[in-house]
PDB file of N, CA and C in Angstrom:
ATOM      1  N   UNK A   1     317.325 -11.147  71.558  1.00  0.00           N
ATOM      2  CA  UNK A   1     317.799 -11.774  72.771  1.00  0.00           C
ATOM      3  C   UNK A   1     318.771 -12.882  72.412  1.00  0.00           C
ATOM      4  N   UNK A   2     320.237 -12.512  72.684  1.00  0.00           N
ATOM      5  CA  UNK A   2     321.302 -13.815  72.226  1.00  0.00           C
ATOM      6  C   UNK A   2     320.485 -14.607  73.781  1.00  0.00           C
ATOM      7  N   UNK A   3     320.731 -16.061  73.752  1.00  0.00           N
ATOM      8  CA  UNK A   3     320.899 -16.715  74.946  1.00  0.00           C
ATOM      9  C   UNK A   3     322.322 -17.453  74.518  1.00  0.00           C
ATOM     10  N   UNK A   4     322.805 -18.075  75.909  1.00  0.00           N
ATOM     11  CA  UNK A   4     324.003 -19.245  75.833  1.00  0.00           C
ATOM     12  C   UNK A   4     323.603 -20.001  76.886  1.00  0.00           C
ATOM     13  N   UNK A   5     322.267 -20.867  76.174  1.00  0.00           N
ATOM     14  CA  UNK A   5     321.438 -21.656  76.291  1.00  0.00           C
ATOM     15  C   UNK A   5     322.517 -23.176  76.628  1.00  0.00           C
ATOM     16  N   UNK A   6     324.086 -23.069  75.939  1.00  0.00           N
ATOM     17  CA  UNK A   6     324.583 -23.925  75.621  1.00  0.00           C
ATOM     18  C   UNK A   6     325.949 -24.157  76.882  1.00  0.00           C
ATOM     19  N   UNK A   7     325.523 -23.131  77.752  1.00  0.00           N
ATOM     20  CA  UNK A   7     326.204 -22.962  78.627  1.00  0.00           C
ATOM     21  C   UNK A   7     324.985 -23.549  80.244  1.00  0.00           C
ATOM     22  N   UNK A   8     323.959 -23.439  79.933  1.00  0.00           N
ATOM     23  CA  UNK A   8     322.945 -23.734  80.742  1.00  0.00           C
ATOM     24  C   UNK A   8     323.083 -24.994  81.679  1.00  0.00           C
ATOM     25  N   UNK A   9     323.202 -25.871  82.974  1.00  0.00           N
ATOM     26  CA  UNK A   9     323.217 -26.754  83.282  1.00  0.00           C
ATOM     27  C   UNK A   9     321.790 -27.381  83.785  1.00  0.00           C
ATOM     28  N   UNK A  10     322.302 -28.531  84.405  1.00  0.00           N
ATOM     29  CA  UNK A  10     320.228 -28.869  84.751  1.00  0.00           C
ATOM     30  C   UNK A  10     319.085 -27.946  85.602  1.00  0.00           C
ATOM     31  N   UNK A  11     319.927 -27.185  86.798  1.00  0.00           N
ATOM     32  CA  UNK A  11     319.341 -26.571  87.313  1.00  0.00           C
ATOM     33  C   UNK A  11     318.837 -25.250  86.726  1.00  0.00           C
ATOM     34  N   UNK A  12     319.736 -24.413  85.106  1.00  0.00           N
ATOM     35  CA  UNK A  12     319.607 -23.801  85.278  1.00  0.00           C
ATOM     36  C   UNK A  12     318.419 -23.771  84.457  1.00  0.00           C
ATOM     37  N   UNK A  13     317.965 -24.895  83.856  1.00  0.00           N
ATOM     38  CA  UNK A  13     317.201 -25.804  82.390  1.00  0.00           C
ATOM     39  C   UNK A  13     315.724 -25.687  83.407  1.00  0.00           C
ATOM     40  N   UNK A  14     316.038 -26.000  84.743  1.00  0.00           N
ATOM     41  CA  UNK A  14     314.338 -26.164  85.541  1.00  0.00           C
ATOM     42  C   UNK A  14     314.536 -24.832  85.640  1.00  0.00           C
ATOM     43  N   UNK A  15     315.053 -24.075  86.287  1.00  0.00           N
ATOM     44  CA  UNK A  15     314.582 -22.545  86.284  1.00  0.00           C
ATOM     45  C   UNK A  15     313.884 -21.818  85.276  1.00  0.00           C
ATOM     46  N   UNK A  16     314.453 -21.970  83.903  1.00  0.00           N
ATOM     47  CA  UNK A  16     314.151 -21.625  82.662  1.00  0.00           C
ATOM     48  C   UNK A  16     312.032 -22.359  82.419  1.00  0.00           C
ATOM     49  N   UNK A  17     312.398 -23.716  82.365  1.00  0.00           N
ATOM     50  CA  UNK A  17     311.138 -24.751  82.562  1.00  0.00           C
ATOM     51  C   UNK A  17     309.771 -24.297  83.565  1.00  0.00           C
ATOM     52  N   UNK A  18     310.524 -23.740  84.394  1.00  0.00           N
ATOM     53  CA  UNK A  18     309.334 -23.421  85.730  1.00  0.00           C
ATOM     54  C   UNK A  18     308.743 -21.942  85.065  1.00  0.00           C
ATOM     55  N   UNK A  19     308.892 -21.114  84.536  1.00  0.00           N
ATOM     56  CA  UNK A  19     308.986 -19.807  84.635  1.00  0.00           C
ATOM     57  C   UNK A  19     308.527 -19.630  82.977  1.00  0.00           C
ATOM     58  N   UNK A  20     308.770 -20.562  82.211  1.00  0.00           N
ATOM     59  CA  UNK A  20     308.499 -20.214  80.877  1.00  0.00           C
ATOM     60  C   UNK A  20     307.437 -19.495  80.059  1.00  0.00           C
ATOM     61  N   UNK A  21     306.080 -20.305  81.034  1.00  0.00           N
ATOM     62  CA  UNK A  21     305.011 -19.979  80.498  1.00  0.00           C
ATOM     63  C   UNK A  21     304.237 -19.169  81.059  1.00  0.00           C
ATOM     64  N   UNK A  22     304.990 -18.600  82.580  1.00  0.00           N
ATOM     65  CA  UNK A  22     304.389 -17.773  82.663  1.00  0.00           C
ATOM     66  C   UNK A  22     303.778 -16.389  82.584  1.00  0.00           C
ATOM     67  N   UNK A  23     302.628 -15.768  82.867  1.00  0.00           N
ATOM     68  CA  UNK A  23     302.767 -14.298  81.814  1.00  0.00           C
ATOM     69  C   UNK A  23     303.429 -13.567  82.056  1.00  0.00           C
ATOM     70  N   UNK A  24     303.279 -13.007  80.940  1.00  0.00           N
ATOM     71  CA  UNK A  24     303.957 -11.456  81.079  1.00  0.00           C
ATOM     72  C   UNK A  24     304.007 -10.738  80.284  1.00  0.00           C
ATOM     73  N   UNK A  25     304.735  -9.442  80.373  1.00  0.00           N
ATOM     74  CA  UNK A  25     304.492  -8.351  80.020  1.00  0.00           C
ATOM     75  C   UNK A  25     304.502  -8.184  78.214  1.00  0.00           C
ATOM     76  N   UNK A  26     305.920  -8.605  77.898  1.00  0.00           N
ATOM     77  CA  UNK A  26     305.782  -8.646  76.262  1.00  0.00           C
ATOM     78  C   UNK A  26     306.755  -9.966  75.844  1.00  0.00           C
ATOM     79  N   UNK A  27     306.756 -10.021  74.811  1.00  0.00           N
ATOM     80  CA  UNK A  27     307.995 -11.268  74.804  1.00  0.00           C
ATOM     81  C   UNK A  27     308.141 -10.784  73.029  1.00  0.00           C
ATOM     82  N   UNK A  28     309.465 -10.730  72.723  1.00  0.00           N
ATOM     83  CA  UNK A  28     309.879 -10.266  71.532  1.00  0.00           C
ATOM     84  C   UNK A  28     309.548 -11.946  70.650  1.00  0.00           C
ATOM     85  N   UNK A  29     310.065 -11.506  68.861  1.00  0.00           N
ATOM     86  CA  UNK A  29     310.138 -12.578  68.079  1.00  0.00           C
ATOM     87  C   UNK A  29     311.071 -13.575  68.277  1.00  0.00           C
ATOM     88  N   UNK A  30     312.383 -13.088  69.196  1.00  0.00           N
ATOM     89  CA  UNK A  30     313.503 -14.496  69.708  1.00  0.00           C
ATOM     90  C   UNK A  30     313.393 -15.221  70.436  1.00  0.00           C
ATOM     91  N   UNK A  31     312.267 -14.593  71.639  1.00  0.00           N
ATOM     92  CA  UNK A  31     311.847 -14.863  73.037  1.00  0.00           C
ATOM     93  C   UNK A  31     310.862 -16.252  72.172  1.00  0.00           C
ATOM     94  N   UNK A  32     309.737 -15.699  71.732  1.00  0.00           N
ATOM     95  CA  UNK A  32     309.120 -16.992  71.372  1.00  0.00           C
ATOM     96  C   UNK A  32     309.854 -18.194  70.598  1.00  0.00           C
ATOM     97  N   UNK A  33     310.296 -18.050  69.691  1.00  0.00           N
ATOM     98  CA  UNK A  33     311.402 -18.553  68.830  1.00  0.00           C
ATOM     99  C   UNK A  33     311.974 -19.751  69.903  1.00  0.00           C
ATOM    100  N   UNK A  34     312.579 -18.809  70.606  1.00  0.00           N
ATOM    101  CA  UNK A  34     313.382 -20.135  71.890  1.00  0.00           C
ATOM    102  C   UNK A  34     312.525 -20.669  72.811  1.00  0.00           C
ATOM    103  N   UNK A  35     310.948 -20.261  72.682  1.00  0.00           N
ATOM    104  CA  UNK A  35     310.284 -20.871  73.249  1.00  0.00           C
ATOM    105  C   UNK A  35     309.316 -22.276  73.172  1.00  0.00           C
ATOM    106  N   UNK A  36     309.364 -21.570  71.584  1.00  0.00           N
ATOM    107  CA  UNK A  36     308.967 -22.806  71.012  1.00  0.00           C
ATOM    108  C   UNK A  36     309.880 -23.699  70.532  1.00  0.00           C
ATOM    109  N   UNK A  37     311.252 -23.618  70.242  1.00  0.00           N
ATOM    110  CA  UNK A  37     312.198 -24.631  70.085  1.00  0.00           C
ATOM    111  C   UNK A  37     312.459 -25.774  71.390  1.00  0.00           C
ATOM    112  N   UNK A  38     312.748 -24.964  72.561  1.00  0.00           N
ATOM    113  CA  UNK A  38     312.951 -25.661  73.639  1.00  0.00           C
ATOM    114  C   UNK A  38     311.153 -26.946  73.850  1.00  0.00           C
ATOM    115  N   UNK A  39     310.212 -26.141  73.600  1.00  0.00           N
ATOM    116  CA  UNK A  39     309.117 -26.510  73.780  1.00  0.00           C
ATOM    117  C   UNK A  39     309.316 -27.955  72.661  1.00  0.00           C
ATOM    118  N   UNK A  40     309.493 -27.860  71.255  1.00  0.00           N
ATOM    119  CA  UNK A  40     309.663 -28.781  70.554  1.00  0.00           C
ATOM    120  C   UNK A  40     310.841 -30.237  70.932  1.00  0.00           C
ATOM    121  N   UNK A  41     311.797 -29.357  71.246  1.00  0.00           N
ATOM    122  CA  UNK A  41     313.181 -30.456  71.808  1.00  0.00           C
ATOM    123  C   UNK A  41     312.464 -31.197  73.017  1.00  0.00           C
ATOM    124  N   UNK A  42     311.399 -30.440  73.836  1.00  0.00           N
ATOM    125  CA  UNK A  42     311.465 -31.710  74.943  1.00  0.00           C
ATOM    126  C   UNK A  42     309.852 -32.592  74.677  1.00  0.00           C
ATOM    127  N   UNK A  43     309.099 -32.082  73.594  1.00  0.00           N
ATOM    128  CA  UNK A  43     308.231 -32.788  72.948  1.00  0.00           C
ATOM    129  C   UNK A  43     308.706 -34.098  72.138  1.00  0.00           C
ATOM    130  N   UNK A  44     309.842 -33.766  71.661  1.00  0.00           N
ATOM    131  CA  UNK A  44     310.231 -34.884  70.951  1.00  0.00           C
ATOM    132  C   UNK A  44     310.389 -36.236  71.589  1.00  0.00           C
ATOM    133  N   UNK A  45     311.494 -35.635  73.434  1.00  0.00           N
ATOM    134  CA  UNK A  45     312.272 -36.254  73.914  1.00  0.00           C
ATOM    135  C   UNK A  45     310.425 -36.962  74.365  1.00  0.00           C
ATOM    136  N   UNK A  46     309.470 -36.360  75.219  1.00  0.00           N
ATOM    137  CA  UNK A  46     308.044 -37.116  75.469  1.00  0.00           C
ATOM    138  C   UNK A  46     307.547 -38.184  74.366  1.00  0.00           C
ATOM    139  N   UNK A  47     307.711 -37.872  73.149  1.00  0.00           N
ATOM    140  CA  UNK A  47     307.221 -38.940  72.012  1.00  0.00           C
ATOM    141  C   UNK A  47     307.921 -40.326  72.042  1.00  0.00           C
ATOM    142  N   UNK A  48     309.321 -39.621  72.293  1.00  0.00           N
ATOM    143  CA  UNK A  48     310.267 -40.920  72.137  1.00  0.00           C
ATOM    144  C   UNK A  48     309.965 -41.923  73.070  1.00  0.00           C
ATOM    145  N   UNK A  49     310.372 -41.274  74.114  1.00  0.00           N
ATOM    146  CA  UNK A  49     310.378 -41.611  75.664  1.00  0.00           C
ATOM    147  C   UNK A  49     308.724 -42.651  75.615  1.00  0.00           C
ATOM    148  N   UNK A  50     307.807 -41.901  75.865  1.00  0.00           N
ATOM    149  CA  UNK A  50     306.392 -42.717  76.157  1.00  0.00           C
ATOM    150  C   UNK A  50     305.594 -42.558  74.883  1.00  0.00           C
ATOM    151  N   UNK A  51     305.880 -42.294  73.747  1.00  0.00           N
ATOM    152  CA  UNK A  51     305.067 -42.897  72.122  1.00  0.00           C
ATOM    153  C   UNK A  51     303.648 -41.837  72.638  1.00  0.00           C
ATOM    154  N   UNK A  52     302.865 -41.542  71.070  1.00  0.00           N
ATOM    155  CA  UNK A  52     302.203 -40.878  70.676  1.00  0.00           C
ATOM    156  C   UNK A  52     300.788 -40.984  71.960  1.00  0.00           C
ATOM    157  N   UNK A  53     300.256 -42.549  71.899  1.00  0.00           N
ATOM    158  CA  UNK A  53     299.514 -42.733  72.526  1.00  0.00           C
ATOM    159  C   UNK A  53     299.711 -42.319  73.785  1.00  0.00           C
ATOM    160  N   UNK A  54     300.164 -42.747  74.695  1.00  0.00           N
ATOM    161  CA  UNK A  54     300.082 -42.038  76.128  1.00  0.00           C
ATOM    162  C   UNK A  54     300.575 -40.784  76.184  1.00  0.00           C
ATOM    163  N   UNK A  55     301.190 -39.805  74.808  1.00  0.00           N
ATOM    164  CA  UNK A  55     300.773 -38.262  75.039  1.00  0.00           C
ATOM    165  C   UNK A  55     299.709 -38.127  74.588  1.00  0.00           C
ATOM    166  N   UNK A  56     298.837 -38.290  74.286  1.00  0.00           N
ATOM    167  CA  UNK A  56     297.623 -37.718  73.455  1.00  0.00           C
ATOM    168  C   UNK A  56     297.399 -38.263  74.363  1.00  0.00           C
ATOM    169  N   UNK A  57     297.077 -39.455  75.567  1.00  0.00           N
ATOM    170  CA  UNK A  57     295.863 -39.189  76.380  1.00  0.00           C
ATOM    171  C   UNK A  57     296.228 -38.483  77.710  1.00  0.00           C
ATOM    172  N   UNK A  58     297.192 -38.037  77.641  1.00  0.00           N
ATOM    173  CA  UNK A  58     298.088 -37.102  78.760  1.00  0.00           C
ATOM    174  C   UNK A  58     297.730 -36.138  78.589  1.00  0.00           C
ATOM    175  N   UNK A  59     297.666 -35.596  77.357  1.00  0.00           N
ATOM    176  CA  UNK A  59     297.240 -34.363  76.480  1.00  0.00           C
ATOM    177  C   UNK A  59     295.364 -33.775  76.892  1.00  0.00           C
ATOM    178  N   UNK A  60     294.750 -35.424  76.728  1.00  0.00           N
ATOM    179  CA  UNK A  60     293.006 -35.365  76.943  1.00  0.00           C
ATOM    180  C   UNK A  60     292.917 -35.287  78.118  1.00  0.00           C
ATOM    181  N   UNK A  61     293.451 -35.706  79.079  1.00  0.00           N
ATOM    182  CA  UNK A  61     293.061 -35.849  80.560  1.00  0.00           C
ATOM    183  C   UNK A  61     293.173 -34.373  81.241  1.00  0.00           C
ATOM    184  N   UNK A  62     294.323 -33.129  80.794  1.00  0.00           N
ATOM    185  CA  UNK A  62     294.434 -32.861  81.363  1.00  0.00           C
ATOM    186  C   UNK A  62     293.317 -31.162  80.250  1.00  0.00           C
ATOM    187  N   UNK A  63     293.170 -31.350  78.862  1.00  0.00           N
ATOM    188  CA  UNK A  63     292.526 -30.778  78.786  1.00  0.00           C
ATOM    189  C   UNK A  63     290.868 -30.677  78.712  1.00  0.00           C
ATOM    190  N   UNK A  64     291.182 -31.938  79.872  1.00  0.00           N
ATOM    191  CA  UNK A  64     289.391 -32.233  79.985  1.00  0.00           C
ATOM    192  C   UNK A  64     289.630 -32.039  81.718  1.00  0.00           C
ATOM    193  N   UNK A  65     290.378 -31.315  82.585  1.00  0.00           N
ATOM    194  CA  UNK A  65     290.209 -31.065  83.690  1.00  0.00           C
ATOM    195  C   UNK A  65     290.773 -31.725  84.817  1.00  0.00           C
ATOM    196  N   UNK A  66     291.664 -32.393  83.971  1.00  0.00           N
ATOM    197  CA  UNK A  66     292.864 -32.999  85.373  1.00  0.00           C
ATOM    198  C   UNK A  66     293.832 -32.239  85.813  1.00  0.00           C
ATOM    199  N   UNK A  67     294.529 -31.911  86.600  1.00  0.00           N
ATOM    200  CA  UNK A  67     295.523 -30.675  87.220  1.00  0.00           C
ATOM    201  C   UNK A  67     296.942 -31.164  86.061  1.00  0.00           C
ATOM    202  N   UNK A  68     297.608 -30.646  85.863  1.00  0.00           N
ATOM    203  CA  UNK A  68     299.133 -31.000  84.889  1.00  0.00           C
ATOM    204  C   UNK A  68     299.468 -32.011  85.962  1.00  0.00           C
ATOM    205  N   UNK A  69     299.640 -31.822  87.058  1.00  0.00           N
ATOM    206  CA  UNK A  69     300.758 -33.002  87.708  1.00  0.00           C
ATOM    207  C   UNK A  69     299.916 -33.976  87.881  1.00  0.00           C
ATOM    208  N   UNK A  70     298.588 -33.877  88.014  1.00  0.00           N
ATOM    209  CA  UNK A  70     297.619 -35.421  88.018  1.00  0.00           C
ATOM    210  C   UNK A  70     297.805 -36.139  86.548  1.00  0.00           C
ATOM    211  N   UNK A  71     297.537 -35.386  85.812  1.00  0.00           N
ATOM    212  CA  UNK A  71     297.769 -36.197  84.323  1.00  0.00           C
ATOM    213  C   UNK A  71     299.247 -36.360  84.024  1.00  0.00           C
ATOM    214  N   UNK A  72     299.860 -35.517  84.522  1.00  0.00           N
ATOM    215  CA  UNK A  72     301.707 -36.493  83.997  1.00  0.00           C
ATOM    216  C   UNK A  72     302.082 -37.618  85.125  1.00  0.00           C
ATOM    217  N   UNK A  73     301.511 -37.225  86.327  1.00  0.00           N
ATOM    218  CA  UNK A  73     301.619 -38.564  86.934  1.00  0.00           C
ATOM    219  C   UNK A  73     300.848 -39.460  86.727  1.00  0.00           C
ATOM    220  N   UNK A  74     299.432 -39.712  86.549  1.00  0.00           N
ATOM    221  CA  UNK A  74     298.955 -41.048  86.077  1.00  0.00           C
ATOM    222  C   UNK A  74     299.112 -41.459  85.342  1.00  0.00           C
ATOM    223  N   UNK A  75     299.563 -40.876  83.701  1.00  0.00           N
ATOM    224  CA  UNK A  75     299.910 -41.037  82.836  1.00  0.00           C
ATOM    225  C   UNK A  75     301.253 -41.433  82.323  1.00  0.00           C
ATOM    226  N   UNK A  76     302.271 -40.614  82.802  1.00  0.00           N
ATOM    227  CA  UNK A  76     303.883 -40.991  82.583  1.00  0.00           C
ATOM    228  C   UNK A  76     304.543 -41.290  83.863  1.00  0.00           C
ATOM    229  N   UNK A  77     303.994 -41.263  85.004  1.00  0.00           N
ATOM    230  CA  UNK A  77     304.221 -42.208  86.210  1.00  0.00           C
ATOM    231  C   UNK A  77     305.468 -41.747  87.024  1.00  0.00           C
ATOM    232  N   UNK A  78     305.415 -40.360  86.405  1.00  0.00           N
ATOM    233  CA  UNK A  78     306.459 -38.939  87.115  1.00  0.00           C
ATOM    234  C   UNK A  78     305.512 -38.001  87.716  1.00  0.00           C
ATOM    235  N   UNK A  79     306.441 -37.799  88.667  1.00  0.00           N
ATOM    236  CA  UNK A  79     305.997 -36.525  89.073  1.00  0.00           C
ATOM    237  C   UNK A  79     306.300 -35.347  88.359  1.00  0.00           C
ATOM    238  N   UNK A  80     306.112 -33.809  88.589  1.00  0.00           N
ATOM    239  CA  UNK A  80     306.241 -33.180  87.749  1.00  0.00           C
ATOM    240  C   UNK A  80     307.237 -32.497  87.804  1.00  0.00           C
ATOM    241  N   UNK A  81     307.964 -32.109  89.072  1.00  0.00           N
ATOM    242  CA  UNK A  81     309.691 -32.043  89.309  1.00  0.00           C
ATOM    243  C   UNK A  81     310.499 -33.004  89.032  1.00  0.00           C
ATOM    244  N   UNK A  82     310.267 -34.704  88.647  1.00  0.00           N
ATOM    245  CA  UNK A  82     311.076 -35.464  87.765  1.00  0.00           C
ATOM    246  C   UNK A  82     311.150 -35.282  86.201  1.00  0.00           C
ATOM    247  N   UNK A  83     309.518 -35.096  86.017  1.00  0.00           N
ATOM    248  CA  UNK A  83     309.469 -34.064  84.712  1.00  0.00           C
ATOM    249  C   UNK A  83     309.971 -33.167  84.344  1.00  0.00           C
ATOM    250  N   UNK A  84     310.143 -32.392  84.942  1.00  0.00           N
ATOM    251  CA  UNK A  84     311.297 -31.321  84.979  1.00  0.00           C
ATOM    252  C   UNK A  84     312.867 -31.294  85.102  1.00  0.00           C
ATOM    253  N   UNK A  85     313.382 -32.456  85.568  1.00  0.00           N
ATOM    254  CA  UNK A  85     314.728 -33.061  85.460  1.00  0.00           C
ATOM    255  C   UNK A  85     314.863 -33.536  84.287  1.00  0.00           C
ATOM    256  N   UNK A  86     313.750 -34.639  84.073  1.00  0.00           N
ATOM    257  CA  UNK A  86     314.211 -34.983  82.624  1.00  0.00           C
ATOM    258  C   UNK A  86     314.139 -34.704  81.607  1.00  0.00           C
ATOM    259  N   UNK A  87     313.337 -33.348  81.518  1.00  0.00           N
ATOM    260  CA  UNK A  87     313.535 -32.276  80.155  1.00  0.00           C
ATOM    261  C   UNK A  87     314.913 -31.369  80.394  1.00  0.00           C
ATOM    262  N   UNK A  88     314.914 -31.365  81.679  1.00  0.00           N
ATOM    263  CA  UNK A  88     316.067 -30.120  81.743  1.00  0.00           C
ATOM    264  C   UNK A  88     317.447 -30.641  81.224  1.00  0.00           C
ATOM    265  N   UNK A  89     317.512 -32.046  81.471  1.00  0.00           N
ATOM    266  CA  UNK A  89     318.680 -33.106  81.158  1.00  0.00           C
ATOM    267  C   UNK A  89     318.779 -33.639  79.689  1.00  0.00           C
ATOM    268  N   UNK A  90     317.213 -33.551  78.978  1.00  0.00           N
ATOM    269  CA  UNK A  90     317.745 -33.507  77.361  1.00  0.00           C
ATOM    270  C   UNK A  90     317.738 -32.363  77.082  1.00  0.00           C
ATOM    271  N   UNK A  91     317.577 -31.037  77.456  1.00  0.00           N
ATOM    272  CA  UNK A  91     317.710 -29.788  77.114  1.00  0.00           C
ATOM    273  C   UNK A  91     319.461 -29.538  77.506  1.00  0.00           C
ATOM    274  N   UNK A  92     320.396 -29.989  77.997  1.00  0.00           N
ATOM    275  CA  UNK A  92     321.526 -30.090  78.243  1.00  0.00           C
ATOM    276  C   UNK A  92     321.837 -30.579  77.120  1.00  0.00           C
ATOM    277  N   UNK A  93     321.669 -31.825  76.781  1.00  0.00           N
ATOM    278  CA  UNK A  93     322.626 -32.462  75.757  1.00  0.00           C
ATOM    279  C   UNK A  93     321.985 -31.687  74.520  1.00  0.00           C
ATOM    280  N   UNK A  94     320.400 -31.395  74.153  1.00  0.00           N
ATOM    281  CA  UNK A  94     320.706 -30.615  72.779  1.00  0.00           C
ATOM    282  C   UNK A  94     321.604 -29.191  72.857  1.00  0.00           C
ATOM    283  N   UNK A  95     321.830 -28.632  73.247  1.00  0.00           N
ATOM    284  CA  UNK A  95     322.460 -27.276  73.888  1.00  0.00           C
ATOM    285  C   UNK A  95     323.785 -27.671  73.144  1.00  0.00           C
ATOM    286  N   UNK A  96     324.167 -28.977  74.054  1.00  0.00           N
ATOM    287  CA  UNK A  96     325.588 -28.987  74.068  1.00  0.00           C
ATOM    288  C   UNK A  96     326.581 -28.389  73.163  1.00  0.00           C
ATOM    289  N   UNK A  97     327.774 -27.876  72.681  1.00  0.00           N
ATOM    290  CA  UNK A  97     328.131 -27.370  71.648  1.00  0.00           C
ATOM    291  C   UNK A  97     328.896 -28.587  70.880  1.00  0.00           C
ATOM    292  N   UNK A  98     329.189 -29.656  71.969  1.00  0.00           N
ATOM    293  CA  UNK A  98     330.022 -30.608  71.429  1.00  0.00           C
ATOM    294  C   UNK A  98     329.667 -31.734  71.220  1.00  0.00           C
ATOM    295  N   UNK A  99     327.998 -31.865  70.946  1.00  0.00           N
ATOM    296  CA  UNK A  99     327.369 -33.536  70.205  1.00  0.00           C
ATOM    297  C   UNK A  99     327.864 -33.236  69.021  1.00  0.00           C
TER     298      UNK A  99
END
């Protein structure tokens, strides 16, 4: 699967974001590949952004039974469609061809 991931804008970054994880049928070795890269690029941008500690308890809250948007909002104080802007918006600039 080529993508031109680098052509992608914000909206097209939440489309991609909304839809990623969900199942399906098969997903080849590129499919994951770009899944877990994108997955890593906006992990990073979370570390930077709000530091180890408030992901790891973002991380506990929600795998001890808080809904995803209850634990990214009490925790990183977004909702989860701002969450989704602001990954989709560093997923733009790593893309970019011209950083």
């Amino acid at each position: 699967m080529e993508t031109d991931a680098n052509t992608y804008d914000v909206e097209r970054w939440i489309a991609v974001l909304r839809v990623m994880f969900q199942p399906h049928v098969s997903c080849g070795p590129t499919q994951d590949y770009f899944k877990y890269a994108v997955g890593m690029f906006n992990w990073e941008l979370l570390m930077t952004t709000y530091g180890s500690e408030v992901m790891h308890h973002t991380l506990v809250d929600f795998s001890t039974g808080a809904t995803f948007a209850d634990a990214v909002t009490a925790r990183l104080g977004v909702s989860p469609a701002r969450l989704d802007e602001m990954l989709a918006g560093h997923l733009v600039r790593v893309f970019a061809l011209d950083h």
